[in-house]
C-alpha atoms as a PDB file:
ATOM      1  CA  UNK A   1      87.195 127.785 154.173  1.00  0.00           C
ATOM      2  CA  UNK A   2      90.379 128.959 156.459  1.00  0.00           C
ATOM      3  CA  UNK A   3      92.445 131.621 155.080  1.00  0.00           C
ATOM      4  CA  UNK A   4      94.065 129.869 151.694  1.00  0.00           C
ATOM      5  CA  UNK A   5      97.699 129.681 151.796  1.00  0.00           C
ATOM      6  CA  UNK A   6     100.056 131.580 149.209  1.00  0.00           C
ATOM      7  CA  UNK A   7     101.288 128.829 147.979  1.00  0.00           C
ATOM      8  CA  UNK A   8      99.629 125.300 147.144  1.00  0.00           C
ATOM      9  CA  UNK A   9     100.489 122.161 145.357  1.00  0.00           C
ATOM     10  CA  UNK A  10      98.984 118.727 145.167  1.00  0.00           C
ATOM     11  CA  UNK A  11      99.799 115.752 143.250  1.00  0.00           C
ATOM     12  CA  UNK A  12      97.813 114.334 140.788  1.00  0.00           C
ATOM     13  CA  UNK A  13      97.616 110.919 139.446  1.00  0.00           C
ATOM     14  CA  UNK A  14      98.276 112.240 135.630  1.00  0.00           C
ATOM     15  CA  UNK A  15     101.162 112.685 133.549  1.00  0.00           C
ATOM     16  CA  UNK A  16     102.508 116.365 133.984  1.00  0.00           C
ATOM     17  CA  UNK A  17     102.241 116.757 129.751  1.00  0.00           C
ATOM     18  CA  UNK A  18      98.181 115.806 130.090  1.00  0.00           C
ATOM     19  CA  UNK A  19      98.024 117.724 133.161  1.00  0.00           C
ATOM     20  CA  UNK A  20      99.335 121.148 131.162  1.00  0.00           C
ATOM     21  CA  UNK A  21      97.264 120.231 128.135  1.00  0.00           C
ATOM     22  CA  UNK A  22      93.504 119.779 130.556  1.00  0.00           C
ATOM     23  CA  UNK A  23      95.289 123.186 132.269  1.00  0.00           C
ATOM     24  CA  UNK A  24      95.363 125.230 129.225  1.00  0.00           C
ATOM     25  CA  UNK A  25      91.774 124.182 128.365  1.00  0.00           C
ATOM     26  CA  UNK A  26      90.290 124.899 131.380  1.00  0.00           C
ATOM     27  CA  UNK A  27      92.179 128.440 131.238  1.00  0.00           C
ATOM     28  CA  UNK A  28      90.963 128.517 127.352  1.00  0.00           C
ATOM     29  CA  UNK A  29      87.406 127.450 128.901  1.00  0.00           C
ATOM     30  CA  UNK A  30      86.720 130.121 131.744  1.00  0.00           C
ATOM     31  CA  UNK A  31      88.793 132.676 129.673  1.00  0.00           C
ATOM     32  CA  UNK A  32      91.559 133.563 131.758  1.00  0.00           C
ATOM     33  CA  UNK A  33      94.511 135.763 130.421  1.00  0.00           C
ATOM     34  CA  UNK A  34      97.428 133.889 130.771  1.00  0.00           C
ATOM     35  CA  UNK A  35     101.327 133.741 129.458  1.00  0.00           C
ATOM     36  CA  UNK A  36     103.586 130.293 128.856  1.00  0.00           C
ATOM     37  CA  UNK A  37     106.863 129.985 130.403  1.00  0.00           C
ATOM     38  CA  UNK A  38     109.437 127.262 131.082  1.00  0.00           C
ATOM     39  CA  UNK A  39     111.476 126.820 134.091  1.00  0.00           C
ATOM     40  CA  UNK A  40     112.665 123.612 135.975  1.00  0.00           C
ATOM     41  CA  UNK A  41     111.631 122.030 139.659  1.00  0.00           C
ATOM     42  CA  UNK A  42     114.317 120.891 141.944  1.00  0.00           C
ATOM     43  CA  UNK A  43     113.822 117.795 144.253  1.00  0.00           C
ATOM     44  CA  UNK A  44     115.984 115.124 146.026  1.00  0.00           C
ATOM     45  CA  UNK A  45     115.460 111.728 144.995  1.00  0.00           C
ATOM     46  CA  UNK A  46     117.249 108.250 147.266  1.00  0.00           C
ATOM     47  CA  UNK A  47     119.574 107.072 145.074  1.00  0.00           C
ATOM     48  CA  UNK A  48     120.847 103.835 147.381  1.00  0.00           C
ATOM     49  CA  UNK A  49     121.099 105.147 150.511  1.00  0.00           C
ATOM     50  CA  UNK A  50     122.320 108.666 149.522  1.00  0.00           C
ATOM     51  CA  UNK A  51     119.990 112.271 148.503  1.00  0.00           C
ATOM     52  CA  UNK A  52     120.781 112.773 145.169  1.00  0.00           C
ATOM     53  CA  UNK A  53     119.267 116.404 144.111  1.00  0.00           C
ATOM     54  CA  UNK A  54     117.722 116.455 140.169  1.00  0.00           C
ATOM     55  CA  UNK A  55     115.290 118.627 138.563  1.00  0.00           C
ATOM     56  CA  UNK A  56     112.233 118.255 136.261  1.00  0.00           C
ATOM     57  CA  UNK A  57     110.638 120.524 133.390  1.00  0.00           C
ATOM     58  CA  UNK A  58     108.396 122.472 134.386  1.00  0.00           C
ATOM     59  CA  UNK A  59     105.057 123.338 132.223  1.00  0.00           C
ATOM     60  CA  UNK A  60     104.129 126.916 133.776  1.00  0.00           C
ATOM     61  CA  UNK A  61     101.204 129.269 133.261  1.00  0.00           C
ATOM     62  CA  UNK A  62     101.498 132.517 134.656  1.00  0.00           C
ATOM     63  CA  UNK A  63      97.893 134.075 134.453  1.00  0.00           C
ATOM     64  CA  UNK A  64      97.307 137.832 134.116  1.00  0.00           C
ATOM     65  CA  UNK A  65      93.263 138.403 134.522  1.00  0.00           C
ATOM     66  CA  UNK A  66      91.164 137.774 136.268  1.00  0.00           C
ATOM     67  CA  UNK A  67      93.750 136.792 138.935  1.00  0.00           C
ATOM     68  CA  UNK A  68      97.146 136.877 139.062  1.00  0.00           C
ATOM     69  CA  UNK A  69      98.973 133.905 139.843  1.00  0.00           C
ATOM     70  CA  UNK A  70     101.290 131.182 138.165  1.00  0.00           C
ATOM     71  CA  UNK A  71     100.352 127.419 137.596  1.00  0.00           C
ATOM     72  CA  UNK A  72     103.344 125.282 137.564  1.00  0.00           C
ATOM     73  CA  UNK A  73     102.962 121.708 136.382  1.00  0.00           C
ATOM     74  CA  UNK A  74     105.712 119.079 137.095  1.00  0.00           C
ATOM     75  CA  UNK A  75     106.952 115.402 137.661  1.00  0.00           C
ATOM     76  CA  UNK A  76     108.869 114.107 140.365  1.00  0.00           C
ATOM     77  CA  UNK A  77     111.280 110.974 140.370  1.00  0.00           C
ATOM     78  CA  UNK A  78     111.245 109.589 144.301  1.00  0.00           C
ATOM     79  CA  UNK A  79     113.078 106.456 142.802  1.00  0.00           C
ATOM     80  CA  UNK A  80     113.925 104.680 139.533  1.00  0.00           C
ATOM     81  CA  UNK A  81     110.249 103.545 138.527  1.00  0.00           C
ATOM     82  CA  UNK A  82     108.230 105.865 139.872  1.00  0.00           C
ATOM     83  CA  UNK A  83     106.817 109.652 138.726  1.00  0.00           C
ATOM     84  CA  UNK A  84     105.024 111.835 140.600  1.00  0.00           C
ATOM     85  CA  UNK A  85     102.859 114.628 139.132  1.00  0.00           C
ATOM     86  CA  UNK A  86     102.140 117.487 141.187  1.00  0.00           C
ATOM     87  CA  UNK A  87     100.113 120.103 140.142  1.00  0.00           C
ATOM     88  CA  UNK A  88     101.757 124.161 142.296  1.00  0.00           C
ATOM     89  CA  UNK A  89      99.714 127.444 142.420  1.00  0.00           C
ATOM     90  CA  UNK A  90     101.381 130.036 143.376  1.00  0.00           C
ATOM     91  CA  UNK A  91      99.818 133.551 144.170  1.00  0.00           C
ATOM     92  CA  UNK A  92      96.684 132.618 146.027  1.00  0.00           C
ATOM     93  CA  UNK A  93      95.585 134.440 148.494  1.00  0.00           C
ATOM     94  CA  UNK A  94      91.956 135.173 150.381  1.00  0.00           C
ATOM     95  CA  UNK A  95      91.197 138.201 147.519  1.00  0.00           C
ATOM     96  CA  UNK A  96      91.049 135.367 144.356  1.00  0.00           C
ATOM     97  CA  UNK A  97      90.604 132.147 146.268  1.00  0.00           C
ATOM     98  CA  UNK A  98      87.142 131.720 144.931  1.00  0.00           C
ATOM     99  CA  UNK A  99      88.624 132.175 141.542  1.00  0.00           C
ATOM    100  CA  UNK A 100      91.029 129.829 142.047  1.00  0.00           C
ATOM    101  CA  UNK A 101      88.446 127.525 143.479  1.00  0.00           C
ATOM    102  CA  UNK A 102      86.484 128.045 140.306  1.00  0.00           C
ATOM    103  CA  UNK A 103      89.280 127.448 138.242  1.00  0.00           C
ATOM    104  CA  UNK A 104      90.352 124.056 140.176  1.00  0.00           C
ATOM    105  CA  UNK A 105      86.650 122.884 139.831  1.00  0.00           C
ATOM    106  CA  UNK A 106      86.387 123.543 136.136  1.00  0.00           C
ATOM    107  CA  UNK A 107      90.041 121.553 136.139  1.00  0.00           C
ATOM    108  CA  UNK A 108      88.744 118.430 138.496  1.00  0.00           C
ATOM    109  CA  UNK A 109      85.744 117.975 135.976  1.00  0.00           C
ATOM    110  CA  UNK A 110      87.490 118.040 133.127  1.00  0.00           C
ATOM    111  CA  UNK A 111      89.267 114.981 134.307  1.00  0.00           C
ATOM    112  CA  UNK A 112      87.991 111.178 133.623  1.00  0.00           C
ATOM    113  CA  UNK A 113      88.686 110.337 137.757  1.00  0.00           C
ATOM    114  CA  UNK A 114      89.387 112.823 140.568  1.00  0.00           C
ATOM    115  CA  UNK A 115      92.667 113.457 140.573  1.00  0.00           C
ATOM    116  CA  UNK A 116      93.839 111.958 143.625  1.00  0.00           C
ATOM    117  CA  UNK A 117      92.475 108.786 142.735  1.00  0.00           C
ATOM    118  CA  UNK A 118      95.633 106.898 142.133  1.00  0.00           C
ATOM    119  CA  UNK A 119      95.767 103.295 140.603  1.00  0.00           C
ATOM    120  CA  UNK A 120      97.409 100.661 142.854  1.00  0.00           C
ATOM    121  CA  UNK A 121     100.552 100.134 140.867  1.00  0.00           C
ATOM    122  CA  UNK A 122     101.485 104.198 140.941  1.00  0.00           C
ATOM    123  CA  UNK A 123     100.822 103.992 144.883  1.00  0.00           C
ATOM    124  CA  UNK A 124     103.313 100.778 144.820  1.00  0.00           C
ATOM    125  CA  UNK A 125     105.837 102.049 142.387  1.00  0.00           C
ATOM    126  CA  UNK A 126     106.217 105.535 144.533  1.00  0.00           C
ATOM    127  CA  UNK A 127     105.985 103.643 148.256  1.00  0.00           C
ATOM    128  CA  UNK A 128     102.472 102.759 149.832  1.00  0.00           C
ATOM    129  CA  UNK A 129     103.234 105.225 152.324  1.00  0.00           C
ATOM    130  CA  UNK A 130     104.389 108.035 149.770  1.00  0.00           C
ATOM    131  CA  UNK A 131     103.075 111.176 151.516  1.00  0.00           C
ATOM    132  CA  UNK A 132     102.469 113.282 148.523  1.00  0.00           C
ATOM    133  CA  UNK A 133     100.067 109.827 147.312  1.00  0.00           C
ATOM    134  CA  UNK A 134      98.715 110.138 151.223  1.00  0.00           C
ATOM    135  CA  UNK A 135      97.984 114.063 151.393  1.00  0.00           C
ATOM    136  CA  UNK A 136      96.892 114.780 147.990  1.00  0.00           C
ATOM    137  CA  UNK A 137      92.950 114.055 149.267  1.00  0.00           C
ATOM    138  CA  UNK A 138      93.634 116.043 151.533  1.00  0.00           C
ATOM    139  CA  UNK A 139      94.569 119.251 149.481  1.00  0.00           C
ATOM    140  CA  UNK A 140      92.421 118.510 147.028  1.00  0.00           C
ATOM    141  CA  UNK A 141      89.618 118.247 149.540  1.00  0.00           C
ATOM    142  CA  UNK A 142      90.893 121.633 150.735  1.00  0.00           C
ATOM    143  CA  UNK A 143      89.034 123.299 147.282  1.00  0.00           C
ATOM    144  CA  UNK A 144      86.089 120.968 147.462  1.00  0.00           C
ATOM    145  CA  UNK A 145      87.276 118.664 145.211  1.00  0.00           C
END
């Protein structure tokens, strides 16, 4: 694998509450030291034809041991019926990427699907072209997931 980025975020075809729960879990599982916080996400969402900026809650884990970085989990509006769930890391860098790899792994399995496979009606709701939908293979492929 290339040299991970600091920074990496994916969405996932969850709900950002089952998301945190299946996060906490896995943390629980592979006994990671971790603290919960709360904070919010900004985005811009088209409202007409016009940006209208908004924010979302945002579930976040900020781990201690064996690595440190912070998981933030958090929905995103693009338009009146859709929600996007996106799943951040923050913190990762070539030192604890296997870690994090682990720790994505033990995530992805704990899951009933992969999580970028999204049904047809979220992909329709949030644009068939939506490039979070589009990418999120992608970035979850990144992990070898």
């Amino acid at each position: 694998m290339a040299l991970p980025p600091s920074s990496w975020r994916a969405a996932v075809c969850y709900d950002a509450l089952s998301i945190s729960r299946i996060v906490r879990e896995t943390l629980d599982g592979l006994g990671w030291k971790y603290e919960r916080d709360r904070t919010v996400h900004s985005f811009n969402r088209l409202w007409v034809a016009i940006s209208m900026p908004a924010v979302s809650y945002v579930f976040q884990f900020i781990v201690s041991e064996p690595v440190e970085l912070v998981i933030n989990v958090y929905e995103e509006r693009p338009n009146h019926a859709a929600e996007l769930h996106f799943l951040e890391l923050k913190g990762v860098n070539s030192k604890n990427a296997p870690k994090v790899r682990k720790f994505l792994q033990a995530f992805a399995s704990s899951l009933p699907k992969k999580p970028y496979n999204f049904h047809w009606t979220e992909r329709f709701r949030a644009g068939l072209l939506n490039r979070h939908q589009i990418d999120s293979r992608k970035e979850w492929g990144r992990w070898g997931i």
